[in-house]
C-alpha atoms as a PDB file:
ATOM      1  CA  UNK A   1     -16.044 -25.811   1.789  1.00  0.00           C
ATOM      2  CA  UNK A   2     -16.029 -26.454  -2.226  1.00  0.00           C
ATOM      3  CA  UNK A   3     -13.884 -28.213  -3.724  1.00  0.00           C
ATOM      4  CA  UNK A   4     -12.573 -27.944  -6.750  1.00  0.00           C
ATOM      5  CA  UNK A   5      -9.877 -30.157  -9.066  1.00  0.00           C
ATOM      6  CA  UNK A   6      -8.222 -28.556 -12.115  1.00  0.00           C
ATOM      7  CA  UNK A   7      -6.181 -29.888 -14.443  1.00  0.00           C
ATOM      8  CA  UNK A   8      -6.155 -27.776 -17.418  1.00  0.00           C
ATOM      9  CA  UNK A   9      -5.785 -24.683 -18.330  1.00  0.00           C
ATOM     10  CA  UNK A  10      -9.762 -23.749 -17.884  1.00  0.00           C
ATOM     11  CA  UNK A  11     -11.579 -20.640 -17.103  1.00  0.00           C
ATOM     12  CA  UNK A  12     -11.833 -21.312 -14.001  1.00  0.00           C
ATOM     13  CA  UNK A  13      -7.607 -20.916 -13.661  1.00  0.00           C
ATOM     14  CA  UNK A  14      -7.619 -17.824 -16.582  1.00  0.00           C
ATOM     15  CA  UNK A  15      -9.702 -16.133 -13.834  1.00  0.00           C
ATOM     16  CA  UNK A  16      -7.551 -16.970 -11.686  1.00  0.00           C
ATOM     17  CA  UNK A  17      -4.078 -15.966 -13.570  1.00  0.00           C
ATOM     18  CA  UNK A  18      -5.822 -12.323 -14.591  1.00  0.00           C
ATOM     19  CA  UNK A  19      -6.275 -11.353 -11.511  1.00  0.00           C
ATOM     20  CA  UNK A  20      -2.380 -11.411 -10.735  1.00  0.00           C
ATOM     21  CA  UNK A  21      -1.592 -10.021 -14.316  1.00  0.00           C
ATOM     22  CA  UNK A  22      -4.992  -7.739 -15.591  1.00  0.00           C
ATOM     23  CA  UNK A  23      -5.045  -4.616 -13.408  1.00  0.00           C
ATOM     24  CA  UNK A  24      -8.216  -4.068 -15.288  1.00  0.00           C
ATOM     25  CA  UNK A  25      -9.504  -7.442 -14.455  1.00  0.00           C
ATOM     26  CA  UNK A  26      -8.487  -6.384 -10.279  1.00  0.00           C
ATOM     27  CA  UNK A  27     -10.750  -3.594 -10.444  1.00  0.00           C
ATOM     28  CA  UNK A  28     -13.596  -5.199 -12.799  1.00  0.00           C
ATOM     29  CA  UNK A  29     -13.988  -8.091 -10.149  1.00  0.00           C
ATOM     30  CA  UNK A  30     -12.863  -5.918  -6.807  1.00  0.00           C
ATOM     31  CA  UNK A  31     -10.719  -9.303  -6.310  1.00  0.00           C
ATOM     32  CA  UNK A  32      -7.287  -9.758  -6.203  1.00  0.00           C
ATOM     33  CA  UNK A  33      -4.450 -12.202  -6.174  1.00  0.00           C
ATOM     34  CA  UNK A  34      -1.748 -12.847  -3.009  1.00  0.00           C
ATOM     35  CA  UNK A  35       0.804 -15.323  -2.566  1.00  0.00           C
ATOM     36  CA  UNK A  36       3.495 -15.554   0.087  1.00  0.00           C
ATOM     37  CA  UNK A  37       2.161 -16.975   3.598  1.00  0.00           C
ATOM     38  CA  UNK A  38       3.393 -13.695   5.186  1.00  0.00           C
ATOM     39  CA  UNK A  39       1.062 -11.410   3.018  1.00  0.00           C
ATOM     40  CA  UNK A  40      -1.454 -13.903   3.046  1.00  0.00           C
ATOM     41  CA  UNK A  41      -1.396 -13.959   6.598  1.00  0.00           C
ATOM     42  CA  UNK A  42      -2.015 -10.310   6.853  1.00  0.00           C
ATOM     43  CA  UNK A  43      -4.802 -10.021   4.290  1.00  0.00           C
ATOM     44  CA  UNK A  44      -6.497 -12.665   6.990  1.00  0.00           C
ATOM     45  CA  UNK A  45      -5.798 -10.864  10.093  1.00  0.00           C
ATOM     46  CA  UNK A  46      -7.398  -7.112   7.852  1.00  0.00           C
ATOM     47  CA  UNK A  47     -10.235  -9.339   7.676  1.00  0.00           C
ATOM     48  CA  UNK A  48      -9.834  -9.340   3.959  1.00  0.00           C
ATOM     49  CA  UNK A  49     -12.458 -11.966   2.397  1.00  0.00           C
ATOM     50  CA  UNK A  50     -10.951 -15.105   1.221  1.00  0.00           C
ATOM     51  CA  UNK A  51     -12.502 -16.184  -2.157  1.00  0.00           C
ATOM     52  CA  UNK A  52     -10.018 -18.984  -2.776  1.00  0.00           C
ATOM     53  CA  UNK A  53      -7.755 -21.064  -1.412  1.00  0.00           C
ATOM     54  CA  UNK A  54      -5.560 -22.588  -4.203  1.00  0.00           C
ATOM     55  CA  UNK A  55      -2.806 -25.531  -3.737  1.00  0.00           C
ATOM     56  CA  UNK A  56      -1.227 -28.432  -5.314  1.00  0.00           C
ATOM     57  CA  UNK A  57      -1.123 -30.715  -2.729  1.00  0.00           C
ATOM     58  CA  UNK A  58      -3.794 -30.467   0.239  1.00  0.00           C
ATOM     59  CA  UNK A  59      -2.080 -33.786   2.367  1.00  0.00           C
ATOM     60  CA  UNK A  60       0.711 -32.007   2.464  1.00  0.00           C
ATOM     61  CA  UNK A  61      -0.264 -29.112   3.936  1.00  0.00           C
ATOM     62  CA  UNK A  62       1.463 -27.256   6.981  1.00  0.00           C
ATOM     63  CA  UNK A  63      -1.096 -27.346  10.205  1.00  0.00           C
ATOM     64  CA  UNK A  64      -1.319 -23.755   9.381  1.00  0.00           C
ATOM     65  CA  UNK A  65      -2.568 -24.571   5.750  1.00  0.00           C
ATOM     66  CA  UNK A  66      -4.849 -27.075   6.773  1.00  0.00           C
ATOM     67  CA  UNK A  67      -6.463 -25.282   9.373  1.00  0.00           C
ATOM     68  CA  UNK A  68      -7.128 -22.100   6.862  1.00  0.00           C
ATOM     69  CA  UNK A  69      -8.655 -24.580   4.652  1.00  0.00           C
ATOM     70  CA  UNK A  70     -10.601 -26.075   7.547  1.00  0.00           C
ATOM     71  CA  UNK A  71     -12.135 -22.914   8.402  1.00  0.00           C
ATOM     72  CA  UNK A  72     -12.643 -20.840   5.604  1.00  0.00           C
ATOM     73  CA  UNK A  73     -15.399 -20.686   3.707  1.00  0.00           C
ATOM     74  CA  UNK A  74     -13.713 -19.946   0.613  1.00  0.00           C
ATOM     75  CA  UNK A  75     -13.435 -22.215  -2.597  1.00  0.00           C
ATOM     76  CA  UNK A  76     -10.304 -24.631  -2.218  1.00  0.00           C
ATOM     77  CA  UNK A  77      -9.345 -25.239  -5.599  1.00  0.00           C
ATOM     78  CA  UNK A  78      -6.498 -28.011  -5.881  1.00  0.00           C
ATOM     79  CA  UNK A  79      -4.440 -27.962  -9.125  1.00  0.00           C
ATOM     80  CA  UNK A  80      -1.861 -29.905 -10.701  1.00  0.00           C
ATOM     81  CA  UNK A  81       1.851 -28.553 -10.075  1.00  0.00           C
ATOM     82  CA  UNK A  82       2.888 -27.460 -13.239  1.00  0.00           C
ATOM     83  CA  UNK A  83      -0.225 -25.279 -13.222  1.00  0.00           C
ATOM     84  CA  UNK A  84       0.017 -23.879  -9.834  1.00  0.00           C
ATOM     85  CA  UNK A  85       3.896 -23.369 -10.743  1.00  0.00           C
ATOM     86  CA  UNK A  86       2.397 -21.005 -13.550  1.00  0.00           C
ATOM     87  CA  UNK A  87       1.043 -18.494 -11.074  1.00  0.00           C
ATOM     88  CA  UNK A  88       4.166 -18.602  -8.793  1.00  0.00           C
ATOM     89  CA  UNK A  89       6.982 -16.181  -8.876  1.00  0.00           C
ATOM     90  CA  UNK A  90       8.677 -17.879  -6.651  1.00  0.00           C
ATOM     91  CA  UNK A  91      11.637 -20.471  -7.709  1.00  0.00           C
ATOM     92  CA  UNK A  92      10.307 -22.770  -4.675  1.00  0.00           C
ATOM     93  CA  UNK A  93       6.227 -21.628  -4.478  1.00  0.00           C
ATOM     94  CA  UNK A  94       4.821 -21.253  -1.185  1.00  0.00           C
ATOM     95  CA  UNK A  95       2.290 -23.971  -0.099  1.00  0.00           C
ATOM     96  CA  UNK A  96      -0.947 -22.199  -0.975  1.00  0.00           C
ATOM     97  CA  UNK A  97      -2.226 -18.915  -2.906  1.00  0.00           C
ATOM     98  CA  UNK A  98      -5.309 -16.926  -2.057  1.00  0.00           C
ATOM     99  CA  UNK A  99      -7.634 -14.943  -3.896  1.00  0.00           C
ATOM    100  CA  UNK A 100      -9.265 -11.860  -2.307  1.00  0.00           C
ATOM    101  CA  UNK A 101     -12.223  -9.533  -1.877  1.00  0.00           C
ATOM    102  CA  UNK A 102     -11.239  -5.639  -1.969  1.00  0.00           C
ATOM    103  CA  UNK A 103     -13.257  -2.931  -1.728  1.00  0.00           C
ATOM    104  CA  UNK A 104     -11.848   0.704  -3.260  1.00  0.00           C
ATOM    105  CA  UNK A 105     -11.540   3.406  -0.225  1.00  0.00           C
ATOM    106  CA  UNK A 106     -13.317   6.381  -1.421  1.00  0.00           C
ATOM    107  CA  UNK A 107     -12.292  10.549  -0.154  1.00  0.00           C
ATOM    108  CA  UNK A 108     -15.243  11.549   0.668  1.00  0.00           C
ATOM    109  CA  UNK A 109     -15.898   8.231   2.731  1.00  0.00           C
ATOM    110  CA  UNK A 110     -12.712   8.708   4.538  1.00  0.00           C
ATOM    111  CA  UNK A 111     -12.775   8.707   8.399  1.00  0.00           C
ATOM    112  CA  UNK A 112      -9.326  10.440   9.694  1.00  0.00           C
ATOM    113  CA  UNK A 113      -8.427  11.522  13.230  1.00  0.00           C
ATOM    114  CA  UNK A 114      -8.168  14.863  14.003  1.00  0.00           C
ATOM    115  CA  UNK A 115      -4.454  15.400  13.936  1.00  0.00           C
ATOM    116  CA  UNK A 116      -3.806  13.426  10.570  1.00  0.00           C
ATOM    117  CA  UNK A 117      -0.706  12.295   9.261  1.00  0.00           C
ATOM    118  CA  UNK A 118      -1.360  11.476   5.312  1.00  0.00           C
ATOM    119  CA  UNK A 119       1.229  10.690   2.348  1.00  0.00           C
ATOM    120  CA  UNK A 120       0.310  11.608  -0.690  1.00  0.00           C
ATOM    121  CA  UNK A 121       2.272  10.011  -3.602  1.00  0.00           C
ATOM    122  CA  UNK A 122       2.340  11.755  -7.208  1.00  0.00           C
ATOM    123  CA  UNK A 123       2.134   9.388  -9.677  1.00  0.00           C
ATOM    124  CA  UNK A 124       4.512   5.999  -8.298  1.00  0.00           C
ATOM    125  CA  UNK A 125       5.776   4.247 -10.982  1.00  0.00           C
ATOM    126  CA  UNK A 126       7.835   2.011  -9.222  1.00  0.00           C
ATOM    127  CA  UNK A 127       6.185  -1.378  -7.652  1.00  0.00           C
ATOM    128  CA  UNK A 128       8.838  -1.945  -4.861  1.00  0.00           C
ATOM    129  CA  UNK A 129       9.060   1.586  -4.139  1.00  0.00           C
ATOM    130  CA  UNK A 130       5.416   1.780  -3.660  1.00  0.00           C
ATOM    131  CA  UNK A 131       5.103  -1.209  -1.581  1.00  0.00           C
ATOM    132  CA  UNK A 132       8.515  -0.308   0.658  1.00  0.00           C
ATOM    133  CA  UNK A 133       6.496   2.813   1.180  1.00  0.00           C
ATOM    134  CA  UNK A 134       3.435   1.505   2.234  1.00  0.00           C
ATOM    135  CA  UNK A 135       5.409  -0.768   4.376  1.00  0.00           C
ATOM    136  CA  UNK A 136       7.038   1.920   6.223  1.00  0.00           C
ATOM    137  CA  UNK A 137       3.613   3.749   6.546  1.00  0.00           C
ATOM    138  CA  UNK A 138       2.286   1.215   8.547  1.00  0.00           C
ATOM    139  CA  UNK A 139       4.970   1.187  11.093  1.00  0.00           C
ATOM    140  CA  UNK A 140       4.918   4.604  11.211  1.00  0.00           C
ATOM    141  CA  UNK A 141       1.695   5.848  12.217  1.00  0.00           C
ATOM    142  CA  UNK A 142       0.252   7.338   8.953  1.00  0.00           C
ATOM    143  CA  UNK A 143      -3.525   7.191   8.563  1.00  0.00           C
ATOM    144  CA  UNK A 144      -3.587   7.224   4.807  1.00  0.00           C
ATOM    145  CA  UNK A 145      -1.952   7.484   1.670  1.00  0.00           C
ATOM    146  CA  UNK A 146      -3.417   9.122  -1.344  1.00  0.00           C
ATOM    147  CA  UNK A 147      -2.237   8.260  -5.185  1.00  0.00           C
ATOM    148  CA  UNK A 148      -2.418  11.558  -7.223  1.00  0.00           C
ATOM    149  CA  UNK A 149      -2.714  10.893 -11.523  1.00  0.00           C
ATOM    150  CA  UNK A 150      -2.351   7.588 -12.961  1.00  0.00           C
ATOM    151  CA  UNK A 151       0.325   4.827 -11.328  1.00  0.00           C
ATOM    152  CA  UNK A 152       1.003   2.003 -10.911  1.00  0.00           C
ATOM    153  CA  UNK A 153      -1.934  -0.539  -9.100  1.00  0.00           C
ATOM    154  CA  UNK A 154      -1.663  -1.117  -5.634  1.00  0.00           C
ATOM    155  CA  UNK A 155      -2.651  -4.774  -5.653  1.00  0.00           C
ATOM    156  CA  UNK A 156      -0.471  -5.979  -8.090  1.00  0.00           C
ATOM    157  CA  UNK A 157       1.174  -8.588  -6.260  1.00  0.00           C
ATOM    158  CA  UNK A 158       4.823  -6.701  -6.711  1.00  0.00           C
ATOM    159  CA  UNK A 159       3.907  -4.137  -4.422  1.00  0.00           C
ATOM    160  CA  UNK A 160       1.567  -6.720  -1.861  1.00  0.00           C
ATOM    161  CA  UNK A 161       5.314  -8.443  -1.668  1.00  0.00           C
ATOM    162  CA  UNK A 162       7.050  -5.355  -0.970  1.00  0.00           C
ATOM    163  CA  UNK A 163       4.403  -4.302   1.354  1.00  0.00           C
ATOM    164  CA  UNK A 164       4.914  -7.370   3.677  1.00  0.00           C
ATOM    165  CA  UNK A 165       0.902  -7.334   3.393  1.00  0.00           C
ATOM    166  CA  UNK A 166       1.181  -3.742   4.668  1.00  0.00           C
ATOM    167  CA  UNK A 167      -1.572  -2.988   2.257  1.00  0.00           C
ATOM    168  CA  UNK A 168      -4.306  -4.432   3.506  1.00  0.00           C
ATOM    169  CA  UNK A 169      -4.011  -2.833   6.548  1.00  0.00           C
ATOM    170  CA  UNK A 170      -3.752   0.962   5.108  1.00  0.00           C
ATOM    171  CA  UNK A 171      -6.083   3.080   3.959  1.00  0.00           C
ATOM    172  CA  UNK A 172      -4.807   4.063  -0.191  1.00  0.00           C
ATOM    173  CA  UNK A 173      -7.237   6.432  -2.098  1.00  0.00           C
ATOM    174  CA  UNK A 174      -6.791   7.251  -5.598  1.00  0.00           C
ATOM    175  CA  UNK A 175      -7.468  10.962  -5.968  1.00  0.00           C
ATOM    176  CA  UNK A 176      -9.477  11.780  -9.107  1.00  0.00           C
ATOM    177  CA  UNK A 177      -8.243  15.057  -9.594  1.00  0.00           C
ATOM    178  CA  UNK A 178      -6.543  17.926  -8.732  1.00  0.00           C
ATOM    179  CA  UNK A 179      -9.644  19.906  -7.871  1.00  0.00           C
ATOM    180  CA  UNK A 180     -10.508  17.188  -5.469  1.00  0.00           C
ATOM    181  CA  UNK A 181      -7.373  17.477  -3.442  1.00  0.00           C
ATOM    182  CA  UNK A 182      -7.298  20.949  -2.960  1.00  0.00           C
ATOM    183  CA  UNK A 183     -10.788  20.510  -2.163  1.00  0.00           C
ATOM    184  CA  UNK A 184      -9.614  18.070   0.496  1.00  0.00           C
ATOM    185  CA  UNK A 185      -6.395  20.374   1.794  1.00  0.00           C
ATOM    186  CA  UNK A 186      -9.006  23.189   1.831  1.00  0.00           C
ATOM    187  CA  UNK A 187     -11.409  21.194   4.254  1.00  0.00           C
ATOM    188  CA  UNK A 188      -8.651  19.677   6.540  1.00  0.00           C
ATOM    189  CA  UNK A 189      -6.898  23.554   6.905  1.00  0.00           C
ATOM    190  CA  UNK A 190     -10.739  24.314   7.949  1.00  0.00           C
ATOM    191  CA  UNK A 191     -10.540  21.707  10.406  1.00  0.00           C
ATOM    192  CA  UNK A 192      -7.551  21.803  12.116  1.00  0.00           C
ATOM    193  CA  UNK A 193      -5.089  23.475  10.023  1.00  0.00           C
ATOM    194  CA  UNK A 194      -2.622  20.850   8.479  1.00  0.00           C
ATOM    195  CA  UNK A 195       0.380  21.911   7.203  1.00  0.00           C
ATOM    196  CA  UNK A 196       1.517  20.680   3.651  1.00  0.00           C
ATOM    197  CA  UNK A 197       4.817  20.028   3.005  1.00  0.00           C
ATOM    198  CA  UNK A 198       6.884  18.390  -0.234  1.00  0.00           C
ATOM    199  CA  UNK A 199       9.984  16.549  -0.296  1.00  0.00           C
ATOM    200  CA  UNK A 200      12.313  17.754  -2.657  1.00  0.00           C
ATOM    201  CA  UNK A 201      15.562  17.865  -3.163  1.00  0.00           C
ATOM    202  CA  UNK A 202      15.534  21.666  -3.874  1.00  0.00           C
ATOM    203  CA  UNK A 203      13.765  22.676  -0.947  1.00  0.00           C
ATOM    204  CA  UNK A 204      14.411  26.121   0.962  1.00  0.00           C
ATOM    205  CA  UNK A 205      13.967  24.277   4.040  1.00  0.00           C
ATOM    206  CA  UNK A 206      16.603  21.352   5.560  1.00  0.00           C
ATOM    207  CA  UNK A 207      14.895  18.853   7.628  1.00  0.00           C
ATOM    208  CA  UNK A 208      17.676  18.989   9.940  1.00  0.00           C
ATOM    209  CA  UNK A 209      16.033  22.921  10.628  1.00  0.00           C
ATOM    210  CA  UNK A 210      12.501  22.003  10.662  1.00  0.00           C
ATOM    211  CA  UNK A 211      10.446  19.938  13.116  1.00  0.00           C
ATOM    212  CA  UNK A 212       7.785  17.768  11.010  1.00  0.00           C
ATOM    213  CA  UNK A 213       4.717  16.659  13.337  1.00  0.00           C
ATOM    214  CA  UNK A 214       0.655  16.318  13.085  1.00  0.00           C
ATOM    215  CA  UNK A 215      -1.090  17.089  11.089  1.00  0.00           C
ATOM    216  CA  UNK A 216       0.421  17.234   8.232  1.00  0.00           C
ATOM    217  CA  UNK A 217       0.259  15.808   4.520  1.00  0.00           C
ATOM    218  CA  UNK A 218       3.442  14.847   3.105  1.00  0.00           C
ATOM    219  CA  UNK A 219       3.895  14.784  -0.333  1.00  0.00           C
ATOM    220  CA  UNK A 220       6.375  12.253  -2.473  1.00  0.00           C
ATOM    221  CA  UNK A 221       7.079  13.243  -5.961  1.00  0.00           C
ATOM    222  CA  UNK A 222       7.493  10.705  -9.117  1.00  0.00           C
ATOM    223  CA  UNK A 223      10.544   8.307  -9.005  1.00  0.00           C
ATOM    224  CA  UNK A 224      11.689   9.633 -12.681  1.00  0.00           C
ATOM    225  CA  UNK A 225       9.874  13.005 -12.583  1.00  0.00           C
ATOM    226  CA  UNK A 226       9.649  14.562  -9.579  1.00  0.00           C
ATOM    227  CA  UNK A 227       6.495  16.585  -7.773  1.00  0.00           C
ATOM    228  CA  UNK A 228       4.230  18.357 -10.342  1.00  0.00           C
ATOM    229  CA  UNK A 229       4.361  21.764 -10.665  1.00  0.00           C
ATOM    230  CA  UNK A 230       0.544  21.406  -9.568  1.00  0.00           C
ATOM    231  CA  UNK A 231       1.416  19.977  -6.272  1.00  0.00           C
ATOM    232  CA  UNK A 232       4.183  21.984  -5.961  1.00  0.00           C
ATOM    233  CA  UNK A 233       1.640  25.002  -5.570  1.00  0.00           C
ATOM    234  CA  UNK A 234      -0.417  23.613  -2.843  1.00  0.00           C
ATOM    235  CA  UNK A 235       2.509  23.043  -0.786  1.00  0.00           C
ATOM    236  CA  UNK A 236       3.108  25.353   2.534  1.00  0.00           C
ATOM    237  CA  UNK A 237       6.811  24.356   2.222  1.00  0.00           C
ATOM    238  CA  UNK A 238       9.392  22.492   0.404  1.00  0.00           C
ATOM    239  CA  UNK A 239      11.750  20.486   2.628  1.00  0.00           C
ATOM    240  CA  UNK A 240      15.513  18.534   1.462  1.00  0.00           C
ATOM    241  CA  UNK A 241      17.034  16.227   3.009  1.00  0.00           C
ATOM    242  CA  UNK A 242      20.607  16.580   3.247  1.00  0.00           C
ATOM    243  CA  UNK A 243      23.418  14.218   1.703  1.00  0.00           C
ATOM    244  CA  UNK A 244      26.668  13.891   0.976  1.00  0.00           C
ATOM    245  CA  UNK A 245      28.705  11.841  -1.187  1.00  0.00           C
ATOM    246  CA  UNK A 246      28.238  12.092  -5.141  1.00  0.00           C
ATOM    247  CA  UNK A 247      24.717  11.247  -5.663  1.00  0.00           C
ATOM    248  CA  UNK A 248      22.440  13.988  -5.459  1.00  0.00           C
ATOM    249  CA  UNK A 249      19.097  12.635  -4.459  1.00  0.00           C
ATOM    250  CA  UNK A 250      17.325   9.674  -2.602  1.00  0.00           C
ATOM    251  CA  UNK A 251      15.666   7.062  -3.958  1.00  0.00           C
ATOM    252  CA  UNK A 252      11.892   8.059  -3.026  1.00  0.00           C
ATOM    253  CA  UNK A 253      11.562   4.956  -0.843  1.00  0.00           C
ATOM    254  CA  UNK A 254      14.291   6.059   1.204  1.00  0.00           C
ATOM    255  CA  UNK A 255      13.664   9.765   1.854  1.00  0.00           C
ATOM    256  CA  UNK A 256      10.048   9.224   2.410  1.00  0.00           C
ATOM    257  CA  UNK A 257      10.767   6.611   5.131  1.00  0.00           C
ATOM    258  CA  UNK A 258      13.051   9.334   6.544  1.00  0.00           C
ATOM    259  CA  UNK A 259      10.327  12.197   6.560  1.00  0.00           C
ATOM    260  CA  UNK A 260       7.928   9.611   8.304  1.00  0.00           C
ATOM    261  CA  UNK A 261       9.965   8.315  10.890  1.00  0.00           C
ATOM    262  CA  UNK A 262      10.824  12.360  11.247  1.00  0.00           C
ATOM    263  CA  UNK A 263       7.147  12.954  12.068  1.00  0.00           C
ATOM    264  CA  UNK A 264       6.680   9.727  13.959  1.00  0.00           C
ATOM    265  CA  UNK A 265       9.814  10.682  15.877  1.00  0.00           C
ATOM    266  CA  UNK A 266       8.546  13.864  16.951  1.00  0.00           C
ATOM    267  CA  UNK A 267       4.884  13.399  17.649  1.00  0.00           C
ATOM    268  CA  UNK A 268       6.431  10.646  20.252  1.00  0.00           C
ATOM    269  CA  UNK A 269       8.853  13.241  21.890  1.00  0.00           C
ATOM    270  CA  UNK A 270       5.546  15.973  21.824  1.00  0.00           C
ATOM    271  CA  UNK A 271       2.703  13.454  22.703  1.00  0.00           C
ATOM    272  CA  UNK A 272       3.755   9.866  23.834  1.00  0.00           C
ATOM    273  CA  UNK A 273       1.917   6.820  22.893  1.00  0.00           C
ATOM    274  CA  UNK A 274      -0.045   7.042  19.443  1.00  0.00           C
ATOM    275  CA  UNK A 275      -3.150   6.681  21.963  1.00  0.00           C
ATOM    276  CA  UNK A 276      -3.006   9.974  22.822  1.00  0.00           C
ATOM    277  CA  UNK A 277      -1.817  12.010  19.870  1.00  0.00           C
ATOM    278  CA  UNK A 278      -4.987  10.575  17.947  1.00  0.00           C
ATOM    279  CA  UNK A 279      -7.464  11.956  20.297  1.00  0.00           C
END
C-alpha cells in the first residue's frame, strides 16, 4: 500500500474535499466520498473499489481499521487532525474516511427479474428523504429505483448517511427523459405486464382497498411539488393513503416506505420467500 503524509491544504486534499462537496466533480471522476464506519462498511461488502483510505492517526487504529488498511490496496493517506476534522461532519469524526470507485447504472444495461418491483422517484429534492428511501428499498425487496428530471445526487454523502450505505447495494438510474421511460413502461407491459401505480394523496383508489404486488413500478412524487402531470399520465392508477388527524399528507419518506412494505407484505402472503417470487 502507498502511503501518503499531508499536512497542508494541497491538491492532493482539494481532490479529496470536492468529491464530498462538487457533485460535478463525483461524476467527472466516477469517485466519491464516504465516511461513517457503517456506510463504509457496506460500500466494502458491494465490492465498491476503495481508492483511499484517509486517517489522522494510523497507531491508533481499531483492529478493524488496521486490518482494512492491511489489506487494501488503496492509497492510505494520513493527515494532520485539523485537516481531517475539515472533511468531517461529525462533532467526534469516525476513525477513517474512504474514497470510492462508482460506476453510473445505465436503462438499457439494466438486468431485472421478471416480476419487478421498481420505485421511481420524480425529481427528490430532499437528501434524507432520498436516502431514508433508499434505505427502506433495500429491506424491502425492490430491484431498482429510477430518478426522473434533475435532483438531488445520490452520492452526496447526506443521502449515503441516510442510506445506512443502502446505496451501494441498489441499483439507482437516472432517467434521461420522459420518452425513455415510457419507452421502458412500454417494454416491461410487453413483457410481463406491470402495473403502474402513483402515490398521491388525491388518489381514487385507498390502499386499504387495493392489494399492491409484482410487478409493479411505484411512483413517488416531489417533496414540495408533487407527481408531474407527465407521470401522472402514464400511471394505471392513483392510490392515497389514508390519515387522520390535521395534516393532510405524508412526508414522501414515510408513505413510500408504507407502499413498499404494502407490496413486500403481499408478495410474502402470495409467494413466500423472495427466492421464489423472483423466478
Amino acid at each position: 500500500m502507498k502511503k501518503r503524509f499531508i499536512s497542508v491544504r494541497n491538491a492532493e486534499f482539494q481532490i479529496i474535499q470536492s468529491l464530498k462537496h462538487n457533485r460535478a466533480k463525483r461524476h467527472q471522476l466516477e469517485e466519491i466520498f464516504v465516511e461513517g464506519i457503517e456506510s463504509i462498511k457496506q460500500a466494502i461488502s458491494a465490492g465498491i473499489e476503495i481508492t483511499r483510505i484517509v486517517v489522522y492517526d494510523e497507531a491508533g487504529l481499531s483492529d478493524w481499521g488496521k486490518a482494512l488498511v492491511r489489506t487494501s490496496k488503496a492509497q492510505l493517506i494520513v493527515m494532520t487532525f485539523d485537516l481531517y476534522k475539515e472533511l468531517c461532519d461529525r462533532s467526534e469524526p469516525s476513525e477513517l474516511l474512504i474514497t470510492a470507485k462508482v460506476a453510473p447504472v445505465r436503462l438499457e444495461e439494466l438486468t431485472l427479474p421478471d416480476q419487478p418491483v421498481v420505485l421511481i422517484f420524480d425529481r427528490p429534492s430532499d437528501h434524507g428523504n432520498f436516502g431514508s428511501l433508499i434505505r427502506s428499498a433495500n429491506a424491502f425487496d425492490v430491484d431498482a429505483v429510477f430518478v426522473v428530471g434533475h435532483g438531488i445526487d445520490w452520492y452526496e454523502p447526506k443521502v449515503i448517511r441516510a442510506s445506512l450505505g443502502a446505496v451501494f447495494h441498489t441499483a439507482i438510474v437516472q432517467i434521461q427523459s420522459m420518452q425513455a421511460l415510457k419507452d421502458w413502461i412500454a417494454q416491461e407491459k410487453a413483457r410481463n405486464n406491470i402495473r403502474i401505480v402513483g402515490a398521491d394523496s388525491t388518489g381514487n383508489d385507498s390502499l386499504v382497498d387495493v392489494a399492491l404486488h409484482r410487478p409493479v413500478a411505484l411512483i413517488l412524487g416531489n417533496e414540495a411539488k408533487g407527481m408531474s402531470v407527465a407521470l401522472k399520465e402514464v400511471c394505471d392508477q392513483l392510490v392515497r393513503i389514508p390519515i387522520s388527524g390535521v395534516v393532510n399528507s405524508l412526508n414522501v419518506a414515510c408513505a413510500g416506505s408504507i407502499l413498499l412494505w404494502d407490496i413486500y407484505r403481499n408478495d410474502r402472503r402470495n409467494y413466500g420467500s423472495p427466492s421464489r417470487r423472483r423466478r
